[in-house]
Protein backbone atom coordinates (compact mmCIF):
# COMPACT_ATOMS: atom_id res chain seq x y z
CA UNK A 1 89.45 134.09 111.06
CA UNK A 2 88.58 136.78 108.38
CA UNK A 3 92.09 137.31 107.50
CA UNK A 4 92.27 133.59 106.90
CA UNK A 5 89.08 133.43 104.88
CA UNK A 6 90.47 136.11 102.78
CA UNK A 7 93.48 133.79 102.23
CA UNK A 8 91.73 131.00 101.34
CA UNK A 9 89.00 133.30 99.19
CA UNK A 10 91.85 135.32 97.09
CA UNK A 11 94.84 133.07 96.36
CA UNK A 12 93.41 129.80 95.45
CA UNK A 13 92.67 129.29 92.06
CA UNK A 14 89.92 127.31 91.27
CA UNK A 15 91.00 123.75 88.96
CA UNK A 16 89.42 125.23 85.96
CA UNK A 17 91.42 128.27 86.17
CA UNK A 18 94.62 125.92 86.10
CA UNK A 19 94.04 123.49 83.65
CA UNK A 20 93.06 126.63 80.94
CA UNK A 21 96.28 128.25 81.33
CA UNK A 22 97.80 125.10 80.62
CA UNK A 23 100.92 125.93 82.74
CA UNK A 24 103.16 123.75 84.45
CA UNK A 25 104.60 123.29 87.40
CA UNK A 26 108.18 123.97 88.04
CA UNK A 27 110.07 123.23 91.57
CA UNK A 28 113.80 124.40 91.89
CA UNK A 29 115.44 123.22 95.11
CA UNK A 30 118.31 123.76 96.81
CA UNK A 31 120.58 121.59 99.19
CA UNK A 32 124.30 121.76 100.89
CA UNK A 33 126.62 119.79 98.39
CA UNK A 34 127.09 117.14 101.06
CA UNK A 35 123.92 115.80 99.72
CA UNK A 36 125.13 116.08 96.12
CA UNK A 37 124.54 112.13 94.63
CA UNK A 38 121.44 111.96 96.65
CA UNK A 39 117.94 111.53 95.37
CA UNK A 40 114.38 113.06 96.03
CA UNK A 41 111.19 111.24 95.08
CA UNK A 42 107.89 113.26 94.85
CA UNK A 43 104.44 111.20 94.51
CA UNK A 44 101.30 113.72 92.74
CA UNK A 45 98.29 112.57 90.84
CA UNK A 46 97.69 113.29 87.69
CA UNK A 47 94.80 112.19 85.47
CA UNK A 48 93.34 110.18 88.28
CA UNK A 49 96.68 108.32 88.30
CA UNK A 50 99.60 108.52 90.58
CA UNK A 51 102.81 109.58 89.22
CA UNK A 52 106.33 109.38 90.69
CA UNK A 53 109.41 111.33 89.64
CA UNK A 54 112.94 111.78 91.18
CA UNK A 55 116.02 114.07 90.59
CA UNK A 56 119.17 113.87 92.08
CA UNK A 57 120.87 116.90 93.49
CA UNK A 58 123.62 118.03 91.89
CA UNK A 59 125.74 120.48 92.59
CA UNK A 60 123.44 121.78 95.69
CA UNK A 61 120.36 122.13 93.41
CA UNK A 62 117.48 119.72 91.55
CA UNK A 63 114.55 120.23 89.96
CA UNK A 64 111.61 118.64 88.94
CA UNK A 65 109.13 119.91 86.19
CA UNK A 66 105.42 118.58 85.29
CA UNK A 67 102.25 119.22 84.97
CA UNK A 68 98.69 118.55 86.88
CA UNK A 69 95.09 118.80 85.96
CA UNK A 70 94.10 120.27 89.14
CA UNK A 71 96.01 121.31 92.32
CA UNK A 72 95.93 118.45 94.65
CA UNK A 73 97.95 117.00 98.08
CA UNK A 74 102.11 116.02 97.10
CA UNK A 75 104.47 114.02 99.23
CA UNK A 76 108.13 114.46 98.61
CA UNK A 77 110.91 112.22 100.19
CA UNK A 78 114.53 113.12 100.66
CA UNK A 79 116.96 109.69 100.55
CA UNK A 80 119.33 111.61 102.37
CA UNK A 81 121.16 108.45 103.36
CA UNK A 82 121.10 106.71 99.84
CA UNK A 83 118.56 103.51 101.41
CA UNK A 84 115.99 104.07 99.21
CA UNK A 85 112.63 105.70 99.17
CA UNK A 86 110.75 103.19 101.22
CA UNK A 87 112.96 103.33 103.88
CA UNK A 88 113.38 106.86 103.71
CA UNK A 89 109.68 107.64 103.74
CA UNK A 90 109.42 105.94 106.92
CA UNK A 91 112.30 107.35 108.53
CA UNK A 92 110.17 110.46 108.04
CA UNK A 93 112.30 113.09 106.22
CA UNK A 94 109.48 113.85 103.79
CA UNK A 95 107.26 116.92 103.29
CA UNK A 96 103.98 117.34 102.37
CA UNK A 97 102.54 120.32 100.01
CA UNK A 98 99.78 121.38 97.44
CA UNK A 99 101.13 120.98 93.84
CA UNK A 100 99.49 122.91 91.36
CA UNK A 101 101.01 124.48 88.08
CA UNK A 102 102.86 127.15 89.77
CA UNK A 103 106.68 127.71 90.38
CA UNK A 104 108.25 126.65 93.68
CA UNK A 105 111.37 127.06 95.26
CA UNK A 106 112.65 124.87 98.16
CA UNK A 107 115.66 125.33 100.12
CA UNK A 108 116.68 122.11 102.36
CA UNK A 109 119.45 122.98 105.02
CA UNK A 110 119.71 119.94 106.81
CA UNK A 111 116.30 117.97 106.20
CA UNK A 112 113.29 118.17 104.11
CA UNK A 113 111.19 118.12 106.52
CA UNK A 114 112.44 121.63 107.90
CA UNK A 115 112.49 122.76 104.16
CA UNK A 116 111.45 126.42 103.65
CA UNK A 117 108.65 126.45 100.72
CA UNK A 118 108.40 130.09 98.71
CA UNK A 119 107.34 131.56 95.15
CA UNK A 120 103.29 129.96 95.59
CA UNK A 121 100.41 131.18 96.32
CA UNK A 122 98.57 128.15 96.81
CA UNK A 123 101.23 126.79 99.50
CA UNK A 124 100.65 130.04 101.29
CA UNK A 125 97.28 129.65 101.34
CA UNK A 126 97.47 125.84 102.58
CA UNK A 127 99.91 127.10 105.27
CA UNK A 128 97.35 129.28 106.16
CA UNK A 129 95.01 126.55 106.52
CA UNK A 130 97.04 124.41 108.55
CA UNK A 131 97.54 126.78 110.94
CA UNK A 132 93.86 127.33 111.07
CA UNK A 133 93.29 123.59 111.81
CA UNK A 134 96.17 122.65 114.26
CA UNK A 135 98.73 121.89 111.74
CA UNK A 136 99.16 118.61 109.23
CA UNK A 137 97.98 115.59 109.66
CA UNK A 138 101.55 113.54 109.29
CA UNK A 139 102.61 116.18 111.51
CA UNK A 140 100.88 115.19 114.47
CA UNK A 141 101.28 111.34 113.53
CA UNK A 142 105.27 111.76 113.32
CA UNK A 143 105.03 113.74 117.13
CA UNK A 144 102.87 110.61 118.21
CA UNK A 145 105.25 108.13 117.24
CA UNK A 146 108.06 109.57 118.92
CA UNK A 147 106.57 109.93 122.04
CA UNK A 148 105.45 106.35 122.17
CA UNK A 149 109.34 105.53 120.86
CA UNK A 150 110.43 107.03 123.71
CA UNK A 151 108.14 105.08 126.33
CA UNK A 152 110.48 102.26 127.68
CA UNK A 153 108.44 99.49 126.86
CA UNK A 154 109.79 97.44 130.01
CA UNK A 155 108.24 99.65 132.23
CA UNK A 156 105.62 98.24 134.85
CA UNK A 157 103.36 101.30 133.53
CA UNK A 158 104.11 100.50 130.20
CA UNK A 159 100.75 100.09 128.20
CA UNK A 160 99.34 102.89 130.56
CA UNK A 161 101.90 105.29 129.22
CA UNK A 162 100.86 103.98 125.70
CA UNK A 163 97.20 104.31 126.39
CA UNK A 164 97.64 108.34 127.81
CA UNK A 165 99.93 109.06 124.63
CA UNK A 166 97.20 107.37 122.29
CA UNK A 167 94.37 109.74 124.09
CA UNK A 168 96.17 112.74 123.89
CA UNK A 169 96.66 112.31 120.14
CA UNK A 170 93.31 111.53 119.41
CA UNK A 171 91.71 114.16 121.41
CA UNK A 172 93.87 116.51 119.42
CA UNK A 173 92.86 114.92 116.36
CA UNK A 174 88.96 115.70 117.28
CA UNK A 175 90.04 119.40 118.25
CA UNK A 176 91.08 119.34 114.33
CA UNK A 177 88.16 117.51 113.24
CA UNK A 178 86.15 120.79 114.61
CA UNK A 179 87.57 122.81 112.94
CA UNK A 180 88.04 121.25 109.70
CA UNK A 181 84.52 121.57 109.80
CA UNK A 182 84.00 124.72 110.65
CA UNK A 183 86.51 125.76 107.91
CA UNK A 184 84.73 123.62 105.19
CA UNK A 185 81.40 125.58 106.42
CA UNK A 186 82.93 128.65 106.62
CA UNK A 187 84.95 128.82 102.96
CA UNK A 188 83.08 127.38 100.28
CA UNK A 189 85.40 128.26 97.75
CA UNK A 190 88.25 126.28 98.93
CA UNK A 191 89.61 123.19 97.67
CA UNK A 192 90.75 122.93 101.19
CA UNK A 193 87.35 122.57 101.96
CA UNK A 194 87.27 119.11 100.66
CA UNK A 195 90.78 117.83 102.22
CA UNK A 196 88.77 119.17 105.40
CA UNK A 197 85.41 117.17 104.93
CA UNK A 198 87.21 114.06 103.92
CA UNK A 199 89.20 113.55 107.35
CA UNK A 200 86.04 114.85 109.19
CA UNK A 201 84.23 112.04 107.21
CA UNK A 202 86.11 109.18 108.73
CA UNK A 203 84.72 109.93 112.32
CA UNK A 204 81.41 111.57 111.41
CA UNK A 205 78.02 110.15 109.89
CA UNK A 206 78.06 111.25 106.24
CA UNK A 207 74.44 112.16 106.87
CA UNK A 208 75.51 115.14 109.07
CA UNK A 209 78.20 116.20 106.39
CA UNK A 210 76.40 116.44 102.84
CA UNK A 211 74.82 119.12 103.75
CA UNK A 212 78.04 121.35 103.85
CA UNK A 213 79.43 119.76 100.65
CA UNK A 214 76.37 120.53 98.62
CA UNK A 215 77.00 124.32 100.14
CA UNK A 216 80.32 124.18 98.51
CA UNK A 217 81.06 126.41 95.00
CA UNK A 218 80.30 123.92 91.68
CA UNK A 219 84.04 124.37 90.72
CA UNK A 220 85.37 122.92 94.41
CA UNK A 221 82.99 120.62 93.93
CA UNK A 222 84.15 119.86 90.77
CA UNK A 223 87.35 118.39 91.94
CA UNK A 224 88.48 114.51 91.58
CA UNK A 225 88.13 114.44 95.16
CA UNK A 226 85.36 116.41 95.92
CA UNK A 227 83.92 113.69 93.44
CA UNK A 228 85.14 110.94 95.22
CA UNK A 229 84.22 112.02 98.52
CA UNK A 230 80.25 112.85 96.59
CA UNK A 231 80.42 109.26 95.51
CA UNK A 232 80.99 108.12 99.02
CA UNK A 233 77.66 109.79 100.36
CA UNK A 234 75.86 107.91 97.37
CA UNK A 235 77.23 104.52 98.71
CA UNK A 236 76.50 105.19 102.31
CA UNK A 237 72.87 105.38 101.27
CA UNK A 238 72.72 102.60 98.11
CA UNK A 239 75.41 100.06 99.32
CA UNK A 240 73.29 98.32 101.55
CA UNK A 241 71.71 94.86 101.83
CA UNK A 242 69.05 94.39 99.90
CA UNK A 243 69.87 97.04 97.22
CA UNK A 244 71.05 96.22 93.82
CA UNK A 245 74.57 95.87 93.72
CA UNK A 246 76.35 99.00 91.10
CA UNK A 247 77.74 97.86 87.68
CA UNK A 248 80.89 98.69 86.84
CA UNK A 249 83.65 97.27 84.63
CA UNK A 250 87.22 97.26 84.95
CA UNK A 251 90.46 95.32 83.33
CA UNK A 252 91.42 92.05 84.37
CA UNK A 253 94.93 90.77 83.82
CA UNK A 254 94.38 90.18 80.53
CA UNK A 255 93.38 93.73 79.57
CA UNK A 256 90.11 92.73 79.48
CA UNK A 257 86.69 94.35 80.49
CA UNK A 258 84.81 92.30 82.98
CA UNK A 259 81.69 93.83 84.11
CA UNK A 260 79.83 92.77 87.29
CA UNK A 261 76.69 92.34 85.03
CA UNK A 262 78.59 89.81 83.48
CA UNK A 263 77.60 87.29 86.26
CA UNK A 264 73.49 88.06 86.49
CA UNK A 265 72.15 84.96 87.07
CA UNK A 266 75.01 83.15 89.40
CA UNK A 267 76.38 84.20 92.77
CA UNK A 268 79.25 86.21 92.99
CA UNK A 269 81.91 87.94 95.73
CA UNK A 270 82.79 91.49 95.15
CA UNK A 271 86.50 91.23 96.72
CA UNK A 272 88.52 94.49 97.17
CA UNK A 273 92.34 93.92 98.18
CA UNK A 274 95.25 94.82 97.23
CA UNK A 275 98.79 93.08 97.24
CA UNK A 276 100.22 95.01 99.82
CA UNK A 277 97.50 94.86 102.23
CA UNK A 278 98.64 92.28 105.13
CA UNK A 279 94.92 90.97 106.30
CA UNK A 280 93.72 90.76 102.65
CA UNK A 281 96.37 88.67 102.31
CA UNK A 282 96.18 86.38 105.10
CA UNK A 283 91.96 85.90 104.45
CA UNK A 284 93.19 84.64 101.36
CA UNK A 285 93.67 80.71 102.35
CA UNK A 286 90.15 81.10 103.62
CA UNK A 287 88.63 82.69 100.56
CA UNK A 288 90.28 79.98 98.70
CA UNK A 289 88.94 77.11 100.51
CA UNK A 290 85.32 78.54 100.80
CA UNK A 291 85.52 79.17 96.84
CA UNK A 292 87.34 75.27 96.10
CA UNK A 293 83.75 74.11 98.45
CA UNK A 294 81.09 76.60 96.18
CA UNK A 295 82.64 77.05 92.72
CA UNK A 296 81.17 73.67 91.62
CA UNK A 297 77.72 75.18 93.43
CA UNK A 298 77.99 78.51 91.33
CA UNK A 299 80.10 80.81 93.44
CA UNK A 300 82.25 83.00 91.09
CA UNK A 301 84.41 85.95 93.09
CA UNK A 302 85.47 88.92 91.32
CA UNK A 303 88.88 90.40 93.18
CA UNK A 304 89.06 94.16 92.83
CA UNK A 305 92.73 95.00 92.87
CA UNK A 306 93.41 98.99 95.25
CA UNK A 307 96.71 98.21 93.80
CA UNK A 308 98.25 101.62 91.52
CA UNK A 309 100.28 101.73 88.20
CA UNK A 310 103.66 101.03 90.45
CA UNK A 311 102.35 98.14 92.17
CA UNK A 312 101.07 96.29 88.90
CA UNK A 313 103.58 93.18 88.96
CA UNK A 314 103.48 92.83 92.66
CA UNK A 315 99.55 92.65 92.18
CA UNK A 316 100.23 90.08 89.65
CA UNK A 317 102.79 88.04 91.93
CA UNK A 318 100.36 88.25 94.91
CA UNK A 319 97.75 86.41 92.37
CA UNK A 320 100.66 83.60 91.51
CA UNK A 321 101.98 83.49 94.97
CA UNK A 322 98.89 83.34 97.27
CA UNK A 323 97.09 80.30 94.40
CA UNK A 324 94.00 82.99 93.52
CA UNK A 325 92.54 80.84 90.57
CA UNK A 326 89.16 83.49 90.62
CA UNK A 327 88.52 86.85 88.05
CA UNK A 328 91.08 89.69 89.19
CA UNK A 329 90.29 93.14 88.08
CA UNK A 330 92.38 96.49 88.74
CA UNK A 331 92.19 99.96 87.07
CA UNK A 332 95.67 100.65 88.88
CA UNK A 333 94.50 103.95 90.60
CA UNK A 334 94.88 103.04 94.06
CA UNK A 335 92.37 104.43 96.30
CA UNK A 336 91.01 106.26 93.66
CA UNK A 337 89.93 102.85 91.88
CA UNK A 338 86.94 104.09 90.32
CA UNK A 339 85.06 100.79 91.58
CA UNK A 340 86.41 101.13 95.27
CA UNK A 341 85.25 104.73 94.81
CA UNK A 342 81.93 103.51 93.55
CA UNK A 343 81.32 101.32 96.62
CA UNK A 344 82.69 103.43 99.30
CA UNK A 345 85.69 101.42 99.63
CA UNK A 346 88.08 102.70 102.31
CA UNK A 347 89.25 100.04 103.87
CA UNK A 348 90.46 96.51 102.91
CA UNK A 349 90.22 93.73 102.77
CA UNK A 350 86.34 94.10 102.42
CA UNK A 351 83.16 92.56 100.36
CA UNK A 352 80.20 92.12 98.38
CA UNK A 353 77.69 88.79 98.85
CA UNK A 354 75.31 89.86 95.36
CA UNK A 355 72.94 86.75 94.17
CA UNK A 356 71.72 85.70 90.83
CA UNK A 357 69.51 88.89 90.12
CA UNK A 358 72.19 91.34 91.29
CA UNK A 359 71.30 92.21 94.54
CA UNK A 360 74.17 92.72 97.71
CA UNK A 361 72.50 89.73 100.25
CA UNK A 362 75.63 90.18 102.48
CA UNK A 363 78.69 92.78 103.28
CA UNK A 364 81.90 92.08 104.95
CA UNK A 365 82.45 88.53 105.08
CA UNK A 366 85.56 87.00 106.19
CA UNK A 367 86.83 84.28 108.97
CA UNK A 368 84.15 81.97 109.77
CA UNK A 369 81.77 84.36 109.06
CA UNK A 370 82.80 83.59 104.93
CA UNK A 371 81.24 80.06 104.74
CA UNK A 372 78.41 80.52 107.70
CA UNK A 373 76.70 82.92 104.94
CA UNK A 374 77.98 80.30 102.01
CA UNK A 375 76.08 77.36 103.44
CA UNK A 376 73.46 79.34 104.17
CA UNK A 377 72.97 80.09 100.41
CA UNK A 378 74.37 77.01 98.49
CA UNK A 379 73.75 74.01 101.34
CA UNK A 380 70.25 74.31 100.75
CA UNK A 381 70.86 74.08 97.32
């Protein structure tokens, strides 16, 4: 444990450190030629945005070359078989690292996923940490998945072998949730810290957890997810019913700002969704029949797009497609939407009920549930 504190103490830099030097980063690879032709993807953030590049190996090599504002979690994807990203990134040949404005060198043999990562610091020091925590999280969900592949699904026992194999992961996940936790207590100065609470959050009360991110340094809490994950503890105590719903404003298709202050005085539905999200999109028929029934009565709904840069015209098709005639807003960052962020937004499709003087009078309506609340407001009307 003290060896890996050291680790984690001594060879990360903090963000600030990176962004003065003003560095970038730099990742040469190398592959057999058989894979010459082929292309790898790799998906950072940058500015609060994601970014996407790709280079094709040539001659047994590529390279990419960039620059972050602060070292944070990068997926890379091999095409290997020339399908194309999507389908490669679910086939799984894909590898997951901390980017920061270092050099890297990465030698693929037969996969990326086996690739051999050398030349940084700070991927030492997260390979440190995984092995402190019982390894990555994609890790463990890729060894799931091919043991319940490999359950013949005509078998009498069937969903019993499907329920063991679902137990087993999850108990392994807690064993990491403990000590994520007692990592993020036990090294304050690690951005790894944060990665740590953040999974730990999704299973624990937040309540229990602030008080170890408030014991973190001020530079790792400084981070854009450190910040997001601070927001989130602000929500779980203000986002509630009865409390006055946050302002914030955002662009809506038009490139213009639309503020949720802009509607004091009427009813309106805080929607987040996002285009690629299959049971935002199948609520929609019923959101669109509850607002035809309570537009004329003063309903107004406000769709907050989790769609990113990439995903702009598919968010814009999903409006045409699905017949959404209501105010659509979107900052394209994703899950880092600052208003999703704001609200404690980590799941969709979900909602906001806030009345005339801008206070949330319901959360989470969809289904039947949508126009129960509706009439309850407007039929009395």
């Amino acid at each position: 444990m003290k060896v890996l504190q050291l680790v984690a103490a001594v060879l990360l830099l903090s963000t600030g450190m990176l962004v003065a030097q003003e560095t970038a980063f730099v990742i040469k690879g190398t592959a057999p030629k058989k894979f010459d032709g082929k292309k790898i993807y790799i998906d950072y953030t940058k500015d609060g945005f994601p970014v996407s590049d790709s280079a094709v190996i040539n001659k047994g090599s590529f390279l990419f070359k960039g620059m972050v504002d602060e070292e944070g979690y990068s997926r890379m994807v091999f095409d290997a078989e020339g399908k194309g990203k999507l389908i490669a990134q679910n086939i799984g040949d894909r590898l997951y690292f901390y980017l920061g404005n270092e050099s890297y060198k990465i030698n693929i043999k037969d996969s990326l996923r086996t690739a051999k990562i050398s030349g940084s610091a700070l991927h030492d020091a997260y390979v440190a940490y995984l092995r402190e925590i019982g390894g990555g999280f994609m890790d463990i969900i890729d060894a799931a998945n091919k043991e319940f592949a490999a359950v013949n699904k005509d078998a009498a026992d069937a969903n019993q072998q499907y329920e063991a194999i679902k137990n087993k992961y999850e108990a392994r996940f807690e064993t990491r949730r403990v000590k994520e936790l007692a990592f993020a207590q036990q090294n304050p100065n690690s951005i790894f810290s944060i990665d740590a609470l953040i999974d730990v959050a999704n299973k624990r009360k937040l309540s229990e957890l602030e008080p170890v991110f408030l014991n973190l340094s001020k530079s790792v809490r400084q981070t854009t997810a450190a910040k997001q994950l601070e927001a989130r503890f602000l929500a779980d105590k203000s986002i509630k019913v009865g409390n006055q719903a946050p302002d914030f404003s955002q662009p809506d298709t038009g490139g213009n700002m639309v503020k949720v202050s802009d509607f004091k005085g009427q009813y309106v539905l805080i929607d987040f969704w996002a285009s690629w999200c299959g049971p935002c999109r199948a609520e929609n028929p019923n959101l669109l029949e509850a607002y035809s029934k309570y537009k004329p009565k003063g309903l107004e709904v406000l769709a907050v797009s989790l769609d990113d840069t990439k995903g702009r015209e598919a968010w814009l098709k999903a409006i045409k497609d699905d017949g959404l005639p209501w105010i659509h807003v979107a900052d394209l960052k994703g899950w880092s939407n600052e208003a999703a962020v704001l609200y404690g937004v980590r799941a969709v499709p979900q909602n906001y009920l806030v009345d005339p003087a801008g206070n949330i009078i319901a959360i989470n309506l969809r289904g039947e549930k949508l126009h129960e609340e509706l009439a309850k407001v407007f039929d009395k009307m």
